[in-house]
N, C-alpha and C. Protein backbone atom coordinates (compact mmCIF):
# COMPACT_ATOMS: atom_id res chain seq x y z
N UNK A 1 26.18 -35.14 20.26
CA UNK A 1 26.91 -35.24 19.02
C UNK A 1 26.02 -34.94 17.81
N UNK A 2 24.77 -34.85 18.22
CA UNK A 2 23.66 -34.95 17.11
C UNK A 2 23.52 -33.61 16.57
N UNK A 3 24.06 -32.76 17.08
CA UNK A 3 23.90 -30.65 17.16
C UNK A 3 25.11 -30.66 16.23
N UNK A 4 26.61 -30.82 16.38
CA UNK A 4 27.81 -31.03 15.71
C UNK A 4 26.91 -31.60 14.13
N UNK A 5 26.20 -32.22 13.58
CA UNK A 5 25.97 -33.11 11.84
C UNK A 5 24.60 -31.55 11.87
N UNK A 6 24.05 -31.16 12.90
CA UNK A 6 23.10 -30.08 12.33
C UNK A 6 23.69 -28.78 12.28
N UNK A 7 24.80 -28.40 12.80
CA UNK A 7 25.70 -27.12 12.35
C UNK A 7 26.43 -27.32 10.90
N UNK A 8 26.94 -28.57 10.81
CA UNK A 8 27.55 -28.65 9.99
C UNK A 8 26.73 -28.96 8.16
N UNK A 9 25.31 -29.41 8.40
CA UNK A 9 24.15 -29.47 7.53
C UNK A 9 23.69 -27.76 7.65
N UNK A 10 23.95 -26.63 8.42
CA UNK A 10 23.87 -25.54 8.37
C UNK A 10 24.69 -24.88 7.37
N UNK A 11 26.14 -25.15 7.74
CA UNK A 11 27.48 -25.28 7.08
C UNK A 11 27.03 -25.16 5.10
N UNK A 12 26.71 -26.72 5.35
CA UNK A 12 26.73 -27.83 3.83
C UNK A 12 25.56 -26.09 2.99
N UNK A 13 24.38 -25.79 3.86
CA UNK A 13 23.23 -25.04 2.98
C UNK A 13 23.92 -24.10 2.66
N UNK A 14 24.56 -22.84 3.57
CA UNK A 14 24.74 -21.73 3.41
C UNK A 14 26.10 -22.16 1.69
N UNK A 15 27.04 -22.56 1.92
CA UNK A 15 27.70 -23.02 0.51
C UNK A 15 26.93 -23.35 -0.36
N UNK A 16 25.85 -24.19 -0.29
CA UNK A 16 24.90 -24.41 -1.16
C UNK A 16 24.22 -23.28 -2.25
N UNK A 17 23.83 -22.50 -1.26
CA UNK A 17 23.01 -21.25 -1.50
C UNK A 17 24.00 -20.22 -2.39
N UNK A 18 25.18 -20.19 -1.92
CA UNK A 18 25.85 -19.17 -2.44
C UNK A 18 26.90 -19.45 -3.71
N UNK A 19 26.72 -20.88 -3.84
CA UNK A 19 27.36 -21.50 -4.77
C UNK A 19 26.06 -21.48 -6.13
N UNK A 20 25.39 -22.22 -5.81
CA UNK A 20 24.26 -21.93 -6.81
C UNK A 20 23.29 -21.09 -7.40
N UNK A 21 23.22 -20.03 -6.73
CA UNK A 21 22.56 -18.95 -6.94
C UNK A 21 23.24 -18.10 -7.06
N UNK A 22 23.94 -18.02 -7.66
CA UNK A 22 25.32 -16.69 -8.19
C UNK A 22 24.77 -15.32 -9.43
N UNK A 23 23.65 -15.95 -10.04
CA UNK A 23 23.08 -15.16 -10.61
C UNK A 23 21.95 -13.88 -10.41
N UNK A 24 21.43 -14.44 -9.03
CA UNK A 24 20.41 -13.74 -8.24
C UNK A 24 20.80 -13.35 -6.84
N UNK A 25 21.31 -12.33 -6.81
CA UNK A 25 21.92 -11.96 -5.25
C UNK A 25 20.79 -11.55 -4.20
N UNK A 26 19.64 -11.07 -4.77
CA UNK A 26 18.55 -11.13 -3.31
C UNK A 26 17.98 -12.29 -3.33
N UNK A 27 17.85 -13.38 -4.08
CA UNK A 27 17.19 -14.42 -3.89
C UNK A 27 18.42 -15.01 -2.68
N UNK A 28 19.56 -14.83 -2.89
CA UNK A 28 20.74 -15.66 -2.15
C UNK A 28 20.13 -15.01 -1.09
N UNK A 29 21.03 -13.51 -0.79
CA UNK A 29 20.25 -13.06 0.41
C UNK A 29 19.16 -13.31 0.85
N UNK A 30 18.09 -13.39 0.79
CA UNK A 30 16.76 -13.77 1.18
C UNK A 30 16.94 -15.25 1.55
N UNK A 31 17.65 -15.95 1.27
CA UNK A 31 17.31 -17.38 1.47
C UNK A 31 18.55 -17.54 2.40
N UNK A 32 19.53 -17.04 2.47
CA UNK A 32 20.90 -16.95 3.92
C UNK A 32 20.16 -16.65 4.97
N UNK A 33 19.24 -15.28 4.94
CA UNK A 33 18.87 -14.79 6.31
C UNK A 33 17.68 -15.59 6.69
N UNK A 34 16.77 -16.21 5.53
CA UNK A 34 15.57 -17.33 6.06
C UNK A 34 16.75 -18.63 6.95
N UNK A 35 17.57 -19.09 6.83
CA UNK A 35 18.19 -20.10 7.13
C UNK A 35 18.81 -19.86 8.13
N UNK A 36 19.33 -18.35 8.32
CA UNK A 36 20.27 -17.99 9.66
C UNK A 36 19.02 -18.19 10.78
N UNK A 37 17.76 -17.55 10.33
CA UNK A 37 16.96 -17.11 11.82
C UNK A 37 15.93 -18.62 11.54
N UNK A 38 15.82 -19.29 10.95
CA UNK A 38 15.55 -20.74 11.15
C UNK A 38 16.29 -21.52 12.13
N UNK A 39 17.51 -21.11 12.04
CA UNK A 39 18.85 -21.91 12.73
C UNK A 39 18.69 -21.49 13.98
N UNK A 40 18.69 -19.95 14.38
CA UNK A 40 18.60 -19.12 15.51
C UNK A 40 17.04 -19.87 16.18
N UNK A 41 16.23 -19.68 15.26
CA UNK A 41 14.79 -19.88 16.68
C UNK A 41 15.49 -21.75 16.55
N UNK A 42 15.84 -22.42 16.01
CA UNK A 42 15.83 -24.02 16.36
C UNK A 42 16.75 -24.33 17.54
N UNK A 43 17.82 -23.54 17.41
CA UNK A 43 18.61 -23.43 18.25
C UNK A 43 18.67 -22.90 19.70
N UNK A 44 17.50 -21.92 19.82
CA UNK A 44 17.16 -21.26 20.77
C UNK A 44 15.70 -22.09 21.65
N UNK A 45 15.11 -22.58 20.72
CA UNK A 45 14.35 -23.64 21.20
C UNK A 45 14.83 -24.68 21.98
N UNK A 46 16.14 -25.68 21.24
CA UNK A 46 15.99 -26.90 21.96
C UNK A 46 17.53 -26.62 23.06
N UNK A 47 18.02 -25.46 22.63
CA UNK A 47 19.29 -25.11 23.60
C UNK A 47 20.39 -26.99 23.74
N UNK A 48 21.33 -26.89 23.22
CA UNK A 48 21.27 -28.47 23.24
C UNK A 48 22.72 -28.59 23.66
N UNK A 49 23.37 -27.34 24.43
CA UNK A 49 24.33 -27.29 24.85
C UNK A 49 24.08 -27.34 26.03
N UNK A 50 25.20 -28.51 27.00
CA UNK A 50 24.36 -28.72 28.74
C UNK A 50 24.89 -27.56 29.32
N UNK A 51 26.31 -27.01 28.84
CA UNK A 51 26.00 -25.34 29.63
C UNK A 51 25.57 -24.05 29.28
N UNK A 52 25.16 -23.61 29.99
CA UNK A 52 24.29 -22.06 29.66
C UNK A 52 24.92 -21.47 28.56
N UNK A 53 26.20 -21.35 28.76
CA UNK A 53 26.93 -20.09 28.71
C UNK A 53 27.24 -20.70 26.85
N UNK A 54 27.88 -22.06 26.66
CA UNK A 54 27.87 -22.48 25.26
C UNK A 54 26.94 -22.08 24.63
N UNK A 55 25.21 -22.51 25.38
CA UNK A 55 23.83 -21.96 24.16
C UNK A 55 23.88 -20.42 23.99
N UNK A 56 24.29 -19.50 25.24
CA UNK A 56 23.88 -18.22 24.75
C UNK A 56 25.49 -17.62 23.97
N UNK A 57 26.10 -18.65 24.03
CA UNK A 57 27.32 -17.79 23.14
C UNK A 57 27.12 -18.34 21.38
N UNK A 58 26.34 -19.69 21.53
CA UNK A 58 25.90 -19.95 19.76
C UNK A 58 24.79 -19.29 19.81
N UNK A 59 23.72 -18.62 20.27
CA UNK A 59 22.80 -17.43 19.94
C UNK A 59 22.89 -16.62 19.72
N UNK A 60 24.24 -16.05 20.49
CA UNK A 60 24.88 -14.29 20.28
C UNK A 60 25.53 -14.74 18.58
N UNK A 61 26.08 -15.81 18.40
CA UNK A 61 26.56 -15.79 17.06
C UNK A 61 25.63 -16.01 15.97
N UNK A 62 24.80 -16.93 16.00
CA UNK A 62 23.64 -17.03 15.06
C UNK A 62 23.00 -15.53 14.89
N UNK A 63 22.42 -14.72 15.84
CA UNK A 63 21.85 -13.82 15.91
C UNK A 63 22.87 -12.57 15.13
N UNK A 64 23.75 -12.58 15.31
CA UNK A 64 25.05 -11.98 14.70
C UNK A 64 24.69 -11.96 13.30
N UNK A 65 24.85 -13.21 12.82
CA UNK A 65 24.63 -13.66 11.63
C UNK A 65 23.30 -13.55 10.59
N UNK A 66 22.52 -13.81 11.68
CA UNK A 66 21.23 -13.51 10.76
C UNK A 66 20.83 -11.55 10.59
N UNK A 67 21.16 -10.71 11.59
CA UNK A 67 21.23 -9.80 11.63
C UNK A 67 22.47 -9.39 10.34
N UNK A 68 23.09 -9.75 10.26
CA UNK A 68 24.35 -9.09 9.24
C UNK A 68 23.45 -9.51 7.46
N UNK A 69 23.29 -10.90 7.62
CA UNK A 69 22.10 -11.46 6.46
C UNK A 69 20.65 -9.99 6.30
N UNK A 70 20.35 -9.49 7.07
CA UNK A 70 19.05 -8.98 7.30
C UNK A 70 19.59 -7.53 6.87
N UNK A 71 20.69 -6.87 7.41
CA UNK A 71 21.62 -5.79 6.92
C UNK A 71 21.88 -5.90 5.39
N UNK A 72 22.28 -7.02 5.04
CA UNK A 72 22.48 -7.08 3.08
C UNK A 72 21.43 -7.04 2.35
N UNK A 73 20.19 -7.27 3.00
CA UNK A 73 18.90 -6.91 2.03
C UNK A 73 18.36 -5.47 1.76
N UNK A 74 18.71 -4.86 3.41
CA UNK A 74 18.64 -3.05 3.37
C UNK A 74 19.64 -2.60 2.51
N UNK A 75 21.05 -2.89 2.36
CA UNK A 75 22.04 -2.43 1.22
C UNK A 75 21.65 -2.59 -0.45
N UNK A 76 20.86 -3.91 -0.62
CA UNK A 76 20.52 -4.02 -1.46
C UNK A 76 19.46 -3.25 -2.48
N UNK A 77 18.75 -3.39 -1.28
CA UNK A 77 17.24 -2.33 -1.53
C UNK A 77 18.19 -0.62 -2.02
N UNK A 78 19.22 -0.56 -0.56
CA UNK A 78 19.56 0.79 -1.16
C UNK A 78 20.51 1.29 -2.26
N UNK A 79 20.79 -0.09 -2.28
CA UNK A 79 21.67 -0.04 -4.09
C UNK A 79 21.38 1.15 -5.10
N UNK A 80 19.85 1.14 -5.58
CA UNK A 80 19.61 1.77 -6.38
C UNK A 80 19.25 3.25 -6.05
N UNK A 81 19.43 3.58 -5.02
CA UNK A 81 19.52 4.99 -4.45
C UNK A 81 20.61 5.41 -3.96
N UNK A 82 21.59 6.47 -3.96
CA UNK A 82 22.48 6.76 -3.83
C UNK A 82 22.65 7.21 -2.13
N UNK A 83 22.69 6.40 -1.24
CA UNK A 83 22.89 7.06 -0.14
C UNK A 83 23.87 6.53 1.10
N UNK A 84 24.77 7.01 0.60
CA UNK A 84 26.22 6.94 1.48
C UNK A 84 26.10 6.71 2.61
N UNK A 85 25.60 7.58 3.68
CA UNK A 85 25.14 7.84 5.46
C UNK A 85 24.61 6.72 5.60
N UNK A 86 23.49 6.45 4.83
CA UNK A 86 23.13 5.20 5.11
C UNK A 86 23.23 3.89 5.31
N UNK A 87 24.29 3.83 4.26
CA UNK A 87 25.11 2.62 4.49
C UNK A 87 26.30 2.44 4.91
N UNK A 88 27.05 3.53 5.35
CA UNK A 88 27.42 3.91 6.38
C UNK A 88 27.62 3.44 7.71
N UNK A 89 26.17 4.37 8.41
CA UNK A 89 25.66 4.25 9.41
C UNK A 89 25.51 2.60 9.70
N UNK A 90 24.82 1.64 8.44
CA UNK A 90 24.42 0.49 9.09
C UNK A 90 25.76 -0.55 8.47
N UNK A 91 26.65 -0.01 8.19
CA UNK A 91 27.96 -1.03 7.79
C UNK A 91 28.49 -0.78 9.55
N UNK A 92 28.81 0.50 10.27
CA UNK A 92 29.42 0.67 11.15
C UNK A 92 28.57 -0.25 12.52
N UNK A 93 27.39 -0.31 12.31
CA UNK A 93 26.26 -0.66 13.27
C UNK A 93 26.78 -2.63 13.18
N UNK A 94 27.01 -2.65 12.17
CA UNK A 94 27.06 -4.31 11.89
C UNK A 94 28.45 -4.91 12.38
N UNK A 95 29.61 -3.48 12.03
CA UNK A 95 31.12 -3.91 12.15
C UNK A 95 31.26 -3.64 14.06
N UNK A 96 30.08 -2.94 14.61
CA UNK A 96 30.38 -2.71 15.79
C UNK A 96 29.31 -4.05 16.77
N UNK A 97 28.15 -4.61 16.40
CA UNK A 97 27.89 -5.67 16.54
C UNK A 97 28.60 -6.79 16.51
N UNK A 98 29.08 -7.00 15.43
CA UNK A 98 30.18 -8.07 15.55
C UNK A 98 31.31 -8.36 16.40
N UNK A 99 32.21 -6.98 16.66
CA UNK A 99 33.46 -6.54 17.47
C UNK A 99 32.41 -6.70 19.27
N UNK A 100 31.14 -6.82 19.09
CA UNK A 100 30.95 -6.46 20.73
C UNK A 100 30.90 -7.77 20.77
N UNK A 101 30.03 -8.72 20.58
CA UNK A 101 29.81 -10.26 20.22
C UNK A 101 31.03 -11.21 20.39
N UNK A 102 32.12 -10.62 19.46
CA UNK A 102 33.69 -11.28 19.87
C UNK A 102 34.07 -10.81 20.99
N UNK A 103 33.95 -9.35 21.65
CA UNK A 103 34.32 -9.48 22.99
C UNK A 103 33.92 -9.95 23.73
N UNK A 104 32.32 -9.95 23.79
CA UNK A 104 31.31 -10.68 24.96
C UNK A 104 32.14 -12.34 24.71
N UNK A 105 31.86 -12.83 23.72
CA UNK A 105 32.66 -14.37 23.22
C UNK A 105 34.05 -14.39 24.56
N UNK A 106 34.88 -13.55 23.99
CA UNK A 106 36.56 -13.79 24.66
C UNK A 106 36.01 -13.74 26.25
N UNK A 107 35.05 -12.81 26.60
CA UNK A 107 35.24 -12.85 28.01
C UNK A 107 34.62 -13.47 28.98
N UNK A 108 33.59 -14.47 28.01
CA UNK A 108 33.20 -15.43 28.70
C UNK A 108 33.98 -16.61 28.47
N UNK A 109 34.43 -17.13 27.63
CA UNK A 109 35.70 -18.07 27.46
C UNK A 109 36.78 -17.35 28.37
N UNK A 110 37.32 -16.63 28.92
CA UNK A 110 38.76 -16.49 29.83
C UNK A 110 37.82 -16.62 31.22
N UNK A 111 36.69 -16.27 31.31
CA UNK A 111 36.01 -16.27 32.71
C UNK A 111 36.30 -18.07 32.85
N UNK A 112 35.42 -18.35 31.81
CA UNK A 112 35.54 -19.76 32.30
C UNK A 112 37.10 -20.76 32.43
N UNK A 113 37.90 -20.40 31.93
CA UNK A 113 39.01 -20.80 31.99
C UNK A 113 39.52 -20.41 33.45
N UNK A 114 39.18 -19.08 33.87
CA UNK A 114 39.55 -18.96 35.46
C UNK A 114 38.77 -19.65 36.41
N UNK A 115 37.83 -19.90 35.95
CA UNK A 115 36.97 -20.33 37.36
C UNK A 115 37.52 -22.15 37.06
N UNK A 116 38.38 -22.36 36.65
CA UNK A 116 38.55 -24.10 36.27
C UNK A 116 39.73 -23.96 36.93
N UNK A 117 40.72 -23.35 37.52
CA UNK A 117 42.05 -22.86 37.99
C UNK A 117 41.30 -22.97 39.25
């Protein structure tokens, strides 16, 4: 029950961050993606889900997350250069990460729902 008050103190920062720092958008960014892959190695460390399949499906999502965080600092940077392909290329890379992540997600949740039948 102790993992449930540290997702949700994950929760409480990321609002934190984006609520208060409205004036500085790479400081926000920079401090989302320090907190996503803080979350990711703590999480990946103490694994605190007793089945496998729960820890590596909150890793595939953390990792999701900090990767999409890590993607808004390259957009940012490329803000001031005009280059379309580029952001592009890594908007499609992020929207297709995500879409694989929710499938891997669904099909280990219906696996496990069959093997309980």
């Amino acid at each position: 029950f102790w993992y449930e008050a540290f997702c949700m103190l994950r929760k409480l920062l990321i609002i934190f961050v984006v609520t208060l720092i409205q004036e500085d958008t790479r400081r926000q960014i920079f401090l989302l993606s320090l907190l996503s892959v803080l979350y990711l190695g703590i999480h990946s460390y103490l694994s605190p889900f007793t089945k496998h399949a729960l820890n590596e499906l909150e890793s595939h999502a953390l990792f999701t997350m900090a990767f999409t965080y890590n993607v808004c600092v390259l957009f940012q940077e490329a803000s001031n250069v005009n280059n379309n392909d580029f952001e592009m290329s890594f908007t499609w890379c992020v929207i297709l990460l995500n879409f694989a992540i929710a499938v891997h997600c669904c099909t280990r949740i219906a696996r496990s729902f069959l093997t309980l039948r």
